[in-house]
PDB file of N, CA and C in Angstrom:
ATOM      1  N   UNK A   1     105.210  70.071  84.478  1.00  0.00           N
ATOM      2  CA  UNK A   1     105.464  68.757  83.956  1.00  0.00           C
ATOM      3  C   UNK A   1     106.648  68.145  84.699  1.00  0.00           C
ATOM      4  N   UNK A   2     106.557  66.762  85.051  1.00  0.00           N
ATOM      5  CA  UNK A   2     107.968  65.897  85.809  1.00  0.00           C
ATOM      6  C   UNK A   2     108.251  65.739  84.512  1.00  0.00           C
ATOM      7  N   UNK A   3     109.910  65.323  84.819  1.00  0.00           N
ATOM      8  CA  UNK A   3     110.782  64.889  84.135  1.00  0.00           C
ATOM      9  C   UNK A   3     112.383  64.453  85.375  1.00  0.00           C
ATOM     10  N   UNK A   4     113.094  64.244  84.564  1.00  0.00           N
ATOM     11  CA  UNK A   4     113.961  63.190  85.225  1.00  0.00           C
ATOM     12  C   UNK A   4     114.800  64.284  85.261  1.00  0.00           C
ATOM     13  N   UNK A   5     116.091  64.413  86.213  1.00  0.00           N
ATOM     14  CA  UNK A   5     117.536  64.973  85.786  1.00  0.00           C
ATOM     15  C   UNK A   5     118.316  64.154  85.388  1.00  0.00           C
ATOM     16  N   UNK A   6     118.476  62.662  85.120  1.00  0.00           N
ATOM     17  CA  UNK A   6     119.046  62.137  84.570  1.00  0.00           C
ATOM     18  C   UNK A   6     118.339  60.998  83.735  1.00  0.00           C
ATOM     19  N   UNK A   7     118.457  61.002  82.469  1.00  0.00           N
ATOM     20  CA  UNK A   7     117.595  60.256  81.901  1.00  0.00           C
ATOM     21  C   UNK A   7     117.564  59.105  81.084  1.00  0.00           C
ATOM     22  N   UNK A   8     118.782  58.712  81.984  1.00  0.00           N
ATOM     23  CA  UNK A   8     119.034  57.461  81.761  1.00  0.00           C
ATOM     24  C   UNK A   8     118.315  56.447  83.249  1.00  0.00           C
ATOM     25  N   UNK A   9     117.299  57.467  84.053  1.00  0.00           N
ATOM     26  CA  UNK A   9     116.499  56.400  85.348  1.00  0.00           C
ATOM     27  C   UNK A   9     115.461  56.558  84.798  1.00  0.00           C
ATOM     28  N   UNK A  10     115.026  57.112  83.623  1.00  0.00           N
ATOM     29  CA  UNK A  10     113.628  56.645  83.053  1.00  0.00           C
ATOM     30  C   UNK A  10     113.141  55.357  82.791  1.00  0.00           C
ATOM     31  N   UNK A  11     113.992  54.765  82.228  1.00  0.00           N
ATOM     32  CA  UNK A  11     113.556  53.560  81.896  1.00  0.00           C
ATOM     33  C   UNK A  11     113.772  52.526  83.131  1.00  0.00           C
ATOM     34  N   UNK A  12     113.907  52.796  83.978  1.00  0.00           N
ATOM     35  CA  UNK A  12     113.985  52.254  85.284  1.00  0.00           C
ATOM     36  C   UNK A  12     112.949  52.073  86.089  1.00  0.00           C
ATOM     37  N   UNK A  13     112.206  51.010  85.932  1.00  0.00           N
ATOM     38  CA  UNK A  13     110.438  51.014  86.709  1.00  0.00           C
ATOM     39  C   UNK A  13     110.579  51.099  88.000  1.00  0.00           C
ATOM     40  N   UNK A  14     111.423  51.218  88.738  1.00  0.00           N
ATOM     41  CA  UNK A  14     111.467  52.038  89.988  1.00  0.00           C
ATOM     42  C   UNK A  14     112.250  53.361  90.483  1.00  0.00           C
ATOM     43  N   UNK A  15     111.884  54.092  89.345  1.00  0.00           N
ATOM     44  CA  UNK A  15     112.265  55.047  89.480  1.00  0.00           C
ATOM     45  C   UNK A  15     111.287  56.350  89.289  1.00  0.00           C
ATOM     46  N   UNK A  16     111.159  57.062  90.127  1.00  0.00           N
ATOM     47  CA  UNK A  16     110.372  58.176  90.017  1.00  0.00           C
ATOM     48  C   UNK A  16     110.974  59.439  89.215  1.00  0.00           C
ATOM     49  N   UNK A  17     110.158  60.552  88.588  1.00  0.00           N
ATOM     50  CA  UNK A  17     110.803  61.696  88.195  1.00  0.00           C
ATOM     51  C   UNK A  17     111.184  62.775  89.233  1.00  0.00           C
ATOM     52  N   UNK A  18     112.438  63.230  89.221  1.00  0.00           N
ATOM     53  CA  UNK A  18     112.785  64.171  90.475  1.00  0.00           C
ATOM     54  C   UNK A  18     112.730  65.319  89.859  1.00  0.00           C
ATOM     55  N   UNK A  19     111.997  66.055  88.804  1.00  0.00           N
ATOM     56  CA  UNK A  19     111.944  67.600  88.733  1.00  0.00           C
ATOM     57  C   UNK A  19     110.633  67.592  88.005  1.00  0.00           C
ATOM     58  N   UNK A  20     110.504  69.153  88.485  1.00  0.00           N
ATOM     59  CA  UNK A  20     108.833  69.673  88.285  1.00  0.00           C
ATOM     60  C   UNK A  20     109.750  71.192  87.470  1.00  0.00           C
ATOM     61  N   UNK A  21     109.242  71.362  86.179  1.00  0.00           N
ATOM     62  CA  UNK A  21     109.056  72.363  85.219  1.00  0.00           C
ATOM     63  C   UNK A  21     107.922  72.639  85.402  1.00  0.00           C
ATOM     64  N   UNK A  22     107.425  74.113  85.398  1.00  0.00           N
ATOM     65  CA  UNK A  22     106.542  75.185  85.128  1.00  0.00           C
ATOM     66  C   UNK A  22     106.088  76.689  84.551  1.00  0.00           C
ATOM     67  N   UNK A  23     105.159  76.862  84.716  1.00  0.00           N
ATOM     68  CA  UNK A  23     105.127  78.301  84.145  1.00  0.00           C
ATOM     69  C   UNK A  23     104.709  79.390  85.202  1.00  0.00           C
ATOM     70  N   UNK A  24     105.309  80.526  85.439  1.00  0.00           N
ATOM     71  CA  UNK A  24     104.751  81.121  86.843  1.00  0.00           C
ATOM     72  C   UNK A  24     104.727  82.670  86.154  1.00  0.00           C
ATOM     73  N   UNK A  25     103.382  83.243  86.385  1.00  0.00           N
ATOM     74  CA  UNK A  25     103.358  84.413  85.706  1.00  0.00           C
ATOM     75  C   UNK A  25     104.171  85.234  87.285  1.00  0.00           C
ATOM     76  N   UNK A  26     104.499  87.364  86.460  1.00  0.00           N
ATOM     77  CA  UNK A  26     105.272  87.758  87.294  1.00  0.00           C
ATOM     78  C   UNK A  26     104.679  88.079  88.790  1.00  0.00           C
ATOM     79  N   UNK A  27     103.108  88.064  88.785  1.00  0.00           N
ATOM     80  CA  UNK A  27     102.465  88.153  89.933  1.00  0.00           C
ATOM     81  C   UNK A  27     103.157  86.555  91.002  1.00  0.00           C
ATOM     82  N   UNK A  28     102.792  85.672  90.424  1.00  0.00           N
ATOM     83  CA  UNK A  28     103.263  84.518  90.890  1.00  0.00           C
ATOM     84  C   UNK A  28     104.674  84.514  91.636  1.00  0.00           C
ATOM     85  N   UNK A  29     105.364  85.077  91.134  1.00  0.00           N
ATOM     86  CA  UNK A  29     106.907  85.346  91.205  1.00  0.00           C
ATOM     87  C   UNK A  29     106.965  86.173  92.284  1.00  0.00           C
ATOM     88  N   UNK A  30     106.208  87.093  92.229  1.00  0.00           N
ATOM     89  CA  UNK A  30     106.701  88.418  93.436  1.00  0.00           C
ATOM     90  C   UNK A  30     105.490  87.742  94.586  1.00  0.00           C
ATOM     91  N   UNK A  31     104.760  86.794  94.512  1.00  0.00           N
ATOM     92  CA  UNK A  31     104.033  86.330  95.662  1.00  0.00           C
ATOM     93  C   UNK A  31     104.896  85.190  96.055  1.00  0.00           C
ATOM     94  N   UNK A  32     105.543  84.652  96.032  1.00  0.00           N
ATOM     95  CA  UNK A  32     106.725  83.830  96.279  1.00  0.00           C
ATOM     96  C   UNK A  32     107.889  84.321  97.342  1.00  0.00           C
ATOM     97  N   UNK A  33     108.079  85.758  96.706  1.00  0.00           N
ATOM     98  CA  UNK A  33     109.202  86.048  97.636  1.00  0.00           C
ATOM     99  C   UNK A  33     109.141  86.912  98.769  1.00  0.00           C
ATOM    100  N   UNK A  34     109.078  86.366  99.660  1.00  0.00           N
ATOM    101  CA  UNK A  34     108.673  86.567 101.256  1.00  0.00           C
ATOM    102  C   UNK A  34     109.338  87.516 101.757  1.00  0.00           C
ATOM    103  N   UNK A  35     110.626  87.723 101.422  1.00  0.00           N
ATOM    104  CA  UNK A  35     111.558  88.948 102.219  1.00  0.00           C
ATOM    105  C   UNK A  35     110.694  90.028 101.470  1.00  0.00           C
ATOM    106  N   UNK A  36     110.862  90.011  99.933  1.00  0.00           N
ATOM    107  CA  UNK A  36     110.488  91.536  99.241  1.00  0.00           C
ATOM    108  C   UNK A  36     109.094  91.572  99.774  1.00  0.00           C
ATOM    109  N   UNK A  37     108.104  90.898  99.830  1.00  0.00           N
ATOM    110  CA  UNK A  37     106.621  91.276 100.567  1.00  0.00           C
ATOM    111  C   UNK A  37     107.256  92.387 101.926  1.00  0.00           C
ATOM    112  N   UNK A  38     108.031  90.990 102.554  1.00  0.00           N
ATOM    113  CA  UNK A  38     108.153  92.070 104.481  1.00  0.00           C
ATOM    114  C   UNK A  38     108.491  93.343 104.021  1.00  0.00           C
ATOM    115  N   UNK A  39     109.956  93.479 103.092  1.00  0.00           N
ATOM    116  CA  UNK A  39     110.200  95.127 102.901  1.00  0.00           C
ATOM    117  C   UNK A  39     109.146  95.855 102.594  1.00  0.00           C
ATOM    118  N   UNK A  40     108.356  95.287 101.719  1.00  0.00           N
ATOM    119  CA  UNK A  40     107.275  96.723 100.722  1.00  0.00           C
ATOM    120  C   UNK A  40     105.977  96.318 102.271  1.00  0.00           C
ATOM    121  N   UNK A  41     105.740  95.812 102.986  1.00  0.00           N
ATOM    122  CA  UNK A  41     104.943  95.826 103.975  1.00  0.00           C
ATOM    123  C   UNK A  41     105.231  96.791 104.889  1.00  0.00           C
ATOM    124  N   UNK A  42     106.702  97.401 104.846  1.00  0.00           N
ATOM    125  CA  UNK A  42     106.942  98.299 105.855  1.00  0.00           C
ATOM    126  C   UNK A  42     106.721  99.965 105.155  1.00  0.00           C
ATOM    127  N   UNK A  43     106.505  99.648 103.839  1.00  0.00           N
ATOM    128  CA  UNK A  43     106.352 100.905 103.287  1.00  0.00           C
ATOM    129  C   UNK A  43     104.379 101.764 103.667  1.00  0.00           C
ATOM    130  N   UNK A  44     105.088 102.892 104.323  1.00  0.00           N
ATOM    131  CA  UNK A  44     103.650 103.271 104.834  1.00  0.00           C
ATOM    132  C   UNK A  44     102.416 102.959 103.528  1.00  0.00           C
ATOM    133  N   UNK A  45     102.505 103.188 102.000  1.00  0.00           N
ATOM    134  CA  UNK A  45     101.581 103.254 101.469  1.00  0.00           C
ATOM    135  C   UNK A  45     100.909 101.661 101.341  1.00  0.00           C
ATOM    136  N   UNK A  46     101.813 100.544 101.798  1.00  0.00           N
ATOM    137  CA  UNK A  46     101.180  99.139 101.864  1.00  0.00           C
ATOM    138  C   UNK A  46     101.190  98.687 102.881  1.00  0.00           C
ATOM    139  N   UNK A  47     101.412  99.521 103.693  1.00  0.00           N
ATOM    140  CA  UNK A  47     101.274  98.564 105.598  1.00  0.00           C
ATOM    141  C   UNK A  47      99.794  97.925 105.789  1.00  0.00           C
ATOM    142  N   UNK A  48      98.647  98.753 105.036  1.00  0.00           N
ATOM    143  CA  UNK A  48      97.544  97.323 105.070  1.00  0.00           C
ATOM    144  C   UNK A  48      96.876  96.263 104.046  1.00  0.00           C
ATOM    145  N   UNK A  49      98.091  96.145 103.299  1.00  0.00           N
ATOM    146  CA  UNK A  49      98.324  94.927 102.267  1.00  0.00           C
ATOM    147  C   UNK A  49      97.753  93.659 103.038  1.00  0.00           C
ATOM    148  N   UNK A  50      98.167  93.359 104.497  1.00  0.00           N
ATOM    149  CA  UNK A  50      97.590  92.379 104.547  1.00  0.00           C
ATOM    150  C   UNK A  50      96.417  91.560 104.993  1.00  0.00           C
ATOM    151  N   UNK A  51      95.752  92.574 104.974  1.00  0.00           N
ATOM    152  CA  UNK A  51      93.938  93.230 105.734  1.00  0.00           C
ATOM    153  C   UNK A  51      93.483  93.902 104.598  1.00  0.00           C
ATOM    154  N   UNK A  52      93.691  94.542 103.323  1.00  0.00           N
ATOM    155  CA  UNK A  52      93.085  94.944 102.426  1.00  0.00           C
ATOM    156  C   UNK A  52      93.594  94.577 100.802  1.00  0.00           C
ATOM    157  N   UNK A  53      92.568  93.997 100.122  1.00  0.00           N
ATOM    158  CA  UNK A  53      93.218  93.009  98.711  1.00  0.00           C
ATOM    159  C   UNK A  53      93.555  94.515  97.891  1.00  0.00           C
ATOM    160  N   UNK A  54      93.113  95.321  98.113  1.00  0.00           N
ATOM    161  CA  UNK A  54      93.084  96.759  96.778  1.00  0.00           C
ATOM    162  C   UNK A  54      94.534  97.012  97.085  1.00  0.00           C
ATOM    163  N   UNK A  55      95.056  97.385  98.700  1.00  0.00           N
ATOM    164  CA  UNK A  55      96.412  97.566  99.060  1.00  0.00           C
ATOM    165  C   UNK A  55      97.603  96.131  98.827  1.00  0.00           C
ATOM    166  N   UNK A  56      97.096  95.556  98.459  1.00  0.00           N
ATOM    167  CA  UNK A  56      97.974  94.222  98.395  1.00  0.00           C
ATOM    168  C   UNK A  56      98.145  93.995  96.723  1.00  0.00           C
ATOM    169  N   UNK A  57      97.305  94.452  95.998  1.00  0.00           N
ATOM    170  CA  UNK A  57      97.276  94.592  94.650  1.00  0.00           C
ATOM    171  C   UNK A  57      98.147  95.519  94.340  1.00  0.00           C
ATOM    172  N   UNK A  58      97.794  96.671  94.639  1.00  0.00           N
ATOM    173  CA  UNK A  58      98.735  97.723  94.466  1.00  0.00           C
ATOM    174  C   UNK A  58     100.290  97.536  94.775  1.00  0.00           C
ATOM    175  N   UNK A  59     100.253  96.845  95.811  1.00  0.00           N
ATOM    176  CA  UNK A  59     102.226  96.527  96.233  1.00  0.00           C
ATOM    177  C   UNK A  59     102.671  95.527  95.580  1.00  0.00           C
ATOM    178  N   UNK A  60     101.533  94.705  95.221  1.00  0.00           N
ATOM    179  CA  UNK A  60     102.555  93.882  94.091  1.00  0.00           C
ATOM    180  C   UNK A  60     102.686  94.416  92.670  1.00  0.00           C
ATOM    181  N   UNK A  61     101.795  94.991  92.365  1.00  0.00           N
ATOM    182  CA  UNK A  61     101.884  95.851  91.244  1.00  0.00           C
ATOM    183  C   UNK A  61     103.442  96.657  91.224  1.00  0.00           C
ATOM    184  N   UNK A  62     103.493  97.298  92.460  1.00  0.00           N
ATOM    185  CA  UNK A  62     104.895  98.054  92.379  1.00  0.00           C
ATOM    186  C   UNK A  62     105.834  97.527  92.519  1.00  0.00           C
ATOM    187  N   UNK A  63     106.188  95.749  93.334  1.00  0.00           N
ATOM    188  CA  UNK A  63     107.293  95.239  93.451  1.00  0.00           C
ATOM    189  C   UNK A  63     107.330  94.703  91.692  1.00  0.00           C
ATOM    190  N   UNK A  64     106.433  94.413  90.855  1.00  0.00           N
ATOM    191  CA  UNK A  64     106.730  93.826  89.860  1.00  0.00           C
ATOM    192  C   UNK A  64     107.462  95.025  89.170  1.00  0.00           C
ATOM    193  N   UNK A  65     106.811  96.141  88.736  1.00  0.00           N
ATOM    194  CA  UNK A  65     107.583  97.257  88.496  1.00  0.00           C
ATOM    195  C   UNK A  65     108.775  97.740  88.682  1.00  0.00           C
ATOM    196  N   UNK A  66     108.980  98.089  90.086  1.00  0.00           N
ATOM    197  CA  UNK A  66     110.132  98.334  90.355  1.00  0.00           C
ATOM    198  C   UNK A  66     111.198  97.661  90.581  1.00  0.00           C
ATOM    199  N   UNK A  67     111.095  96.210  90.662  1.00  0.00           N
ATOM    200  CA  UNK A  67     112.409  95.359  91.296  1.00  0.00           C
ATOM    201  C   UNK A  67     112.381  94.296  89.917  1.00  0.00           C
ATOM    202  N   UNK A  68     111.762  94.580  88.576  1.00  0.00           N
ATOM    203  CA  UNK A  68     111.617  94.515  86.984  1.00  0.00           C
ATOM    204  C   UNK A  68     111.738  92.788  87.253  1.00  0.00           C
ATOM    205  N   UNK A  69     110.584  92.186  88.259  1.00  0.00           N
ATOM    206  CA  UNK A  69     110.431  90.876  88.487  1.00  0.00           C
ATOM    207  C   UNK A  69     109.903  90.529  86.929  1.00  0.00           C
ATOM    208  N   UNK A  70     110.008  89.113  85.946  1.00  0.00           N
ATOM    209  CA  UNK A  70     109.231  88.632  85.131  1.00  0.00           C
ATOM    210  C   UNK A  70     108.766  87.374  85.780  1.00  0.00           C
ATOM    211  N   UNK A  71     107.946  86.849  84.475  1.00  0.00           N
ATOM    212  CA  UNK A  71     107.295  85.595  84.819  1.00  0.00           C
ATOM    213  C   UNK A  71     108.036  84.741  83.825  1.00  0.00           C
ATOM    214  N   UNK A  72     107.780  83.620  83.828  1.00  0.00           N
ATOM    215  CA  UNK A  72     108.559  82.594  82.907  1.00  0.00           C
ATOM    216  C   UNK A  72     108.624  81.138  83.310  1.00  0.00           C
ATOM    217  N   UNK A  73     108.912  80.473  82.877  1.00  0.00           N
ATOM    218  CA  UNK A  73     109.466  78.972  83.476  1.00  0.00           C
ATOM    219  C   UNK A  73     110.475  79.145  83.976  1.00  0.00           C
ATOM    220  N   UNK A  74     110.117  78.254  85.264  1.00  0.00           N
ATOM    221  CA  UNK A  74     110.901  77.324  85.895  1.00  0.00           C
ATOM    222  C   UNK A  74     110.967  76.145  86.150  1.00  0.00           C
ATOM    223  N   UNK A  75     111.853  75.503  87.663  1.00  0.00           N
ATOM    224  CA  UNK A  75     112.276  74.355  87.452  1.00  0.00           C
ATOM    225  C   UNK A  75     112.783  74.150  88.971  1.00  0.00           C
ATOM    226  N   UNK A  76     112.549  73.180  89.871  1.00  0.00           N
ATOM    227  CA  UNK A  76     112.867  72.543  91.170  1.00  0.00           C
ATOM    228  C   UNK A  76     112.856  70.902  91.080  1.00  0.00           C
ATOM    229  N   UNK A  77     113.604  70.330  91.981  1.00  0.00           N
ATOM    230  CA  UNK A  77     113.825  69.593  92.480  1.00  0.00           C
ATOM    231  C   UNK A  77     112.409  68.377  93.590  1.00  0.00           C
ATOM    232  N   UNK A  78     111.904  67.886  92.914  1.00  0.00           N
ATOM    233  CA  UNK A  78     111.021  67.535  93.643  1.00  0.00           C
ATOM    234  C   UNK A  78     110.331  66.377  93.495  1.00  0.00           C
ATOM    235  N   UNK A  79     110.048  65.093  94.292  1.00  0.00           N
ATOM    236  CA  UNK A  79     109.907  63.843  93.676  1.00  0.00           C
ATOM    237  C   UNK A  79     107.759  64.086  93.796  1.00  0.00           C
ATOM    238  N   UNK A  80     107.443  63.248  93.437  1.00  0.00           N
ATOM    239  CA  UNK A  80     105.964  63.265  93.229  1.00  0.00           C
ATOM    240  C   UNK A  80     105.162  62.842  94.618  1.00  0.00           C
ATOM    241  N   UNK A  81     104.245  64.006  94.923  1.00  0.00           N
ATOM    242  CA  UNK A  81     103.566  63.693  96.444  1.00  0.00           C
ATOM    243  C   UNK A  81     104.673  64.409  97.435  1.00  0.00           C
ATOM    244  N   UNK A  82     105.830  65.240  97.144  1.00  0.00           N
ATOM    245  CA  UNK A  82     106.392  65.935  98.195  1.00  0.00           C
ATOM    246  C   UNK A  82     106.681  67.025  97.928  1.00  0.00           C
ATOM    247  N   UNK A  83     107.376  67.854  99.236  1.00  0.00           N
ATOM    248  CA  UNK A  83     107.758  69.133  99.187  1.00  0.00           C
ATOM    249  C   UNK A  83     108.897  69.105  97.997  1.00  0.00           C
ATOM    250  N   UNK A  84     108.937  70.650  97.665  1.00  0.00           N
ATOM    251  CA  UNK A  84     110.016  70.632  96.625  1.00  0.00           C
ATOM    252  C   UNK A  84     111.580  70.866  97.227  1.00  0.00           C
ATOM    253  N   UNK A  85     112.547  70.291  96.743  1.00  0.00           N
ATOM    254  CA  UNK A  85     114.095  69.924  97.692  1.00  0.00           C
ATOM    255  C   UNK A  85     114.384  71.446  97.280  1.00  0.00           C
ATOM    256  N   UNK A  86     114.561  72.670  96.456  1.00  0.00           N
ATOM    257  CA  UNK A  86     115.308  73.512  95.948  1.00  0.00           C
ATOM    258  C   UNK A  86     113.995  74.384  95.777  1.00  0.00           C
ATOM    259  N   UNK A  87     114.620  75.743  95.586  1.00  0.00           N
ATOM    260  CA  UNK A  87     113.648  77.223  95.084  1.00  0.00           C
ATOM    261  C   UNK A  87     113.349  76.673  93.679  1.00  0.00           C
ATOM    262  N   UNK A  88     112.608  77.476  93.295  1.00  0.00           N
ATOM    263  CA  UNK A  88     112.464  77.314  92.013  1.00  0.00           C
ATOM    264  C   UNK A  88     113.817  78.226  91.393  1.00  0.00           C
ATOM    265  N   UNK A  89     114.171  77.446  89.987  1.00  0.00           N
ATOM    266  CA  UNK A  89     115.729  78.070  88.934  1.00  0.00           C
ATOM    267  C   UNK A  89     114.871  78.840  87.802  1.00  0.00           C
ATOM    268  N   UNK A  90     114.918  79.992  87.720  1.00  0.00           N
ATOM    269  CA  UNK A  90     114.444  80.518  86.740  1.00  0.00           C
ATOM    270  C   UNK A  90     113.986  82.025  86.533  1.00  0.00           C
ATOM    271  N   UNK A  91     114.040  82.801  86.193  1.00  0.00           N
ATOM    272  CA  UNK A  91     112.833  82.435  85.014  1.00  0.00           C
ATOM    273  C   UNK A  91     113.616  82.304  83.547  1.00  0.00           C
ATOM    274  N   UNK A  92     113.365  81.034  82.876  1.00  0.00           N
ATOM    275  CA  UNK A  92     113.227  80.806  81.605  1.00  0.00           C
ATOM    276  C   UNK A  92     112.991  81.680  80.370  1.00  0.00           C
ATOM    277  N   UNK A  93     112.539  81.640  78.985  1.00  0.00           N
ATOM    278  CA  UNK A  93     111.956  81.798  77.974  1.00  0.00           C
ATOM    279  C   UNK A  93     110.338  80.751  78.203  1.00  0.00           C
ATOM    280  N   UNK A  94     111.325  79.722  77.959  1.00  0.00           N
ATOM    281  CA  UNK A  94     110.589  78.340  77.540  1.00  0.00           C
ATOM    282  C   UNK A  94     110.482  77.265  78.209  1.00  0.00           C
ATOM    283  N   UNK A  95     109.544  76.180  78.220  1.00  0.00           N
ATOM    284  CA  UNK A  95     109.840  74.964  78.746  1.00  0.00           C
ATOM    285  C   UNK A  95     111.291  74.567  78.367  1.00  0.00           C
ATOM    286  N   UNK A  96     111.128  74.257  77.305  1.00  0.00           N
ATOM    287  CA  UNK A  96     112.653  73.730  76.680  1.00  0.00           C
ATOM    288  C   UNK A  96     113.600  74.160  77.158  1.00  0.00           C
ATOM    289  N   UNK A  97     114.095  75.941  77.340  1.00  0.00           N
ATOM    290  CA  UNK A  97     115.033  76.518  77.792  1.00  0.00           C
ATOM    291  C   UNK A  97     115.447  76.465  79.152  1.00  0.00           C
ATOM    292  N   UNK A  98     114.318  75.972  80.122  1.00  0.00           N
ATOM    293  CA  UNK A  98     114.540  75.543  81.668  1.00  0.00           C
ATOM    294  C   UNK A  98     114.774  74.139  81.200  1.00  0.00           C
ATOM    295  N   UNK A  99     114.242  73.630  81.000  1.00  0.00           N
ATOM    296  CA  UNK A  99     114.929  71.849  80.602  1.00  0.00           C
ATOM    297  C   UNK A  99     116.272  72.029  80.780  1.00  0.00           C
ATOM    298  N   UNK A 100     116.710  72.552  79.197  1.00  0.00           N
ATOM    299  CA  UNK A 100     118.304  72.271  78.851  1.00  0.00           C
ATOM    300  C   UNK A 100     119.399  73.448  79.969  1.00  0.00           C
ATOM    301  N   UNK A 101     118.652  73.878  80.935  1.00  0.00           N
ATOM    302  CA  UNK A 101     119.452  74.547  82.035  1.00  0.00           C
ATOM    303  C   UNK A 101     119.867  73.751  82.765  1.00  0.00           C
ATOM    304  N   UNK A 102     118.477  72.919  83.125  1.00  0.00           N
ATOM    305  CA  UNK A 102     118.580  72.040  84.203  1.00  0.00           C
ATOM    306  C   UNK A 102     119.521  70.521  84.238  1.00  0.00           C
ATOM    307  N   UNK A 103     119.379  70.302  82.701  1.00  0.00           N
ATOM    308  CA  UNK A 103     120.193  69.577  81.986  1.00  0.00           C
ATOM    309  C   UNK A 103     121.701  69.969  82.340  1.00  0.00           C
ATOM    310  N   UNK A 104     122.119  71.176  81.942  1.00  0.00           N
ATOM    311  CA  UNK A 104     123.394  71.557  81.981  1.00  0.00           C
ATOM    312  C   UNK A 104     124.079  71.630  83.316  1.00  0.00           C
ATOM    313  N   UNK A 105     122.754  71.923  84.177  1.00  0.00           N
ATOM    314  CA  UNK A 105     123.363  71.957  85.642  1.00  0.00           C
ATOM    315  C   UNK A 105     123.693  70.406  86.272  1.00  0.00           C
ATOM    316  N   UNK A 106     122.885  69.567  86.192  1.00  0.00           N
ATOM    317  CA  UNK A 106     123.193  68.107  86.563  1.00  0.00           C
ATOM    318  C   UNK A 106     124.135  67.350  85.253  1.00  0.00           C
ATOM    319  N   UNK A 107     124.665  67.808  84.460  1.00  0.00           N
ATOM    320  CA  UNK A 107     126.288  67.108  83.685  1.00  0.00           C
ATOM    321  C   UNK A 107     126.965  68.165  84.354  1.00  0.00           C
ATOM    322  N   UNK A 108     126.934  69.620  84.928  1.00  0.00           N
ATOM    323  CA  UNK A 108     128.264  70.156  85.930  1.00  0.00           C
ATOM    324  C   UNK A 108     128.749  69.137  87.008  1.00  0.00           C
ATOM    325  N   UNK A 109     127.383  69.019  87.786  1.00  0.00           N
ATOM    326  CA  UNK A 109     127.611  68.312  89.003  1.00  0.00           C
ATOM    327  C   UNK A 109     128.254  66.853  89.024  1.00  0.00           C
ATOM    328  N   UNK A 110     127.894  66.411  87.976  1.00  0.00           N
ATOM    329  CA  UNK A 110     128.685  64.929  87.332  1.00  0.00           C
ATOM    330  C   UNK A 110     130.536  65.094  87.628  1.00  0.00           C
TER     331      UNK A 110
END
């Protein structure tokens, strides 16, 4: 879902929403992060993770395990129709609970 970081440019008809909230399960999460893939790619039992889906299942199975990745909401920086400006912030509980993060982080920066 968009929403604003400041929300007092909502009511502003030229103004677009600059953040994207979501939900990313922990598979999602550990397919995201590109360094931990390269490491567990060098591990002999997944070196053909990326030529075989059974071996690629299996290594994410173990990065979720072992490096105790979750899934949850998050939250980036990103206007509508573009790349996103920031990683995703999270993982959350809740929608709400990434909201009022994201909230808290743009009144720091104020």
């Amino acid at each position: 879902m968009r929403t604003y970081s400041d929300k007092t440019r909502e009511s502003d008809t030229y103004s677009l929403p600059d953040v994207e909230i979501f939900e990313l399960t922990a598979r999602e999460v550990a397919e995201h992060d590109e360094e931990l893939i390269y490491e567990y790619m060098k591990r002999h039992e997944f070196r053909l993770a990326s030529m075989n889906s059974a071996a690629r299942d299996r290594m994410f199975d173990a990065m979720i395990e072992e490096e105790g990745i979750t899934g949850g909401w998050f939250y980036w920086y990103c206007f509508p129709g573009c790349l996103p400006d920031s990683s995703p912030m999270g993982p959350y509980a809740s929608y709400q609970e990434a909201e009022e993060a994201m909230r808290e982080e743009n009144d720091n920066d104020a």
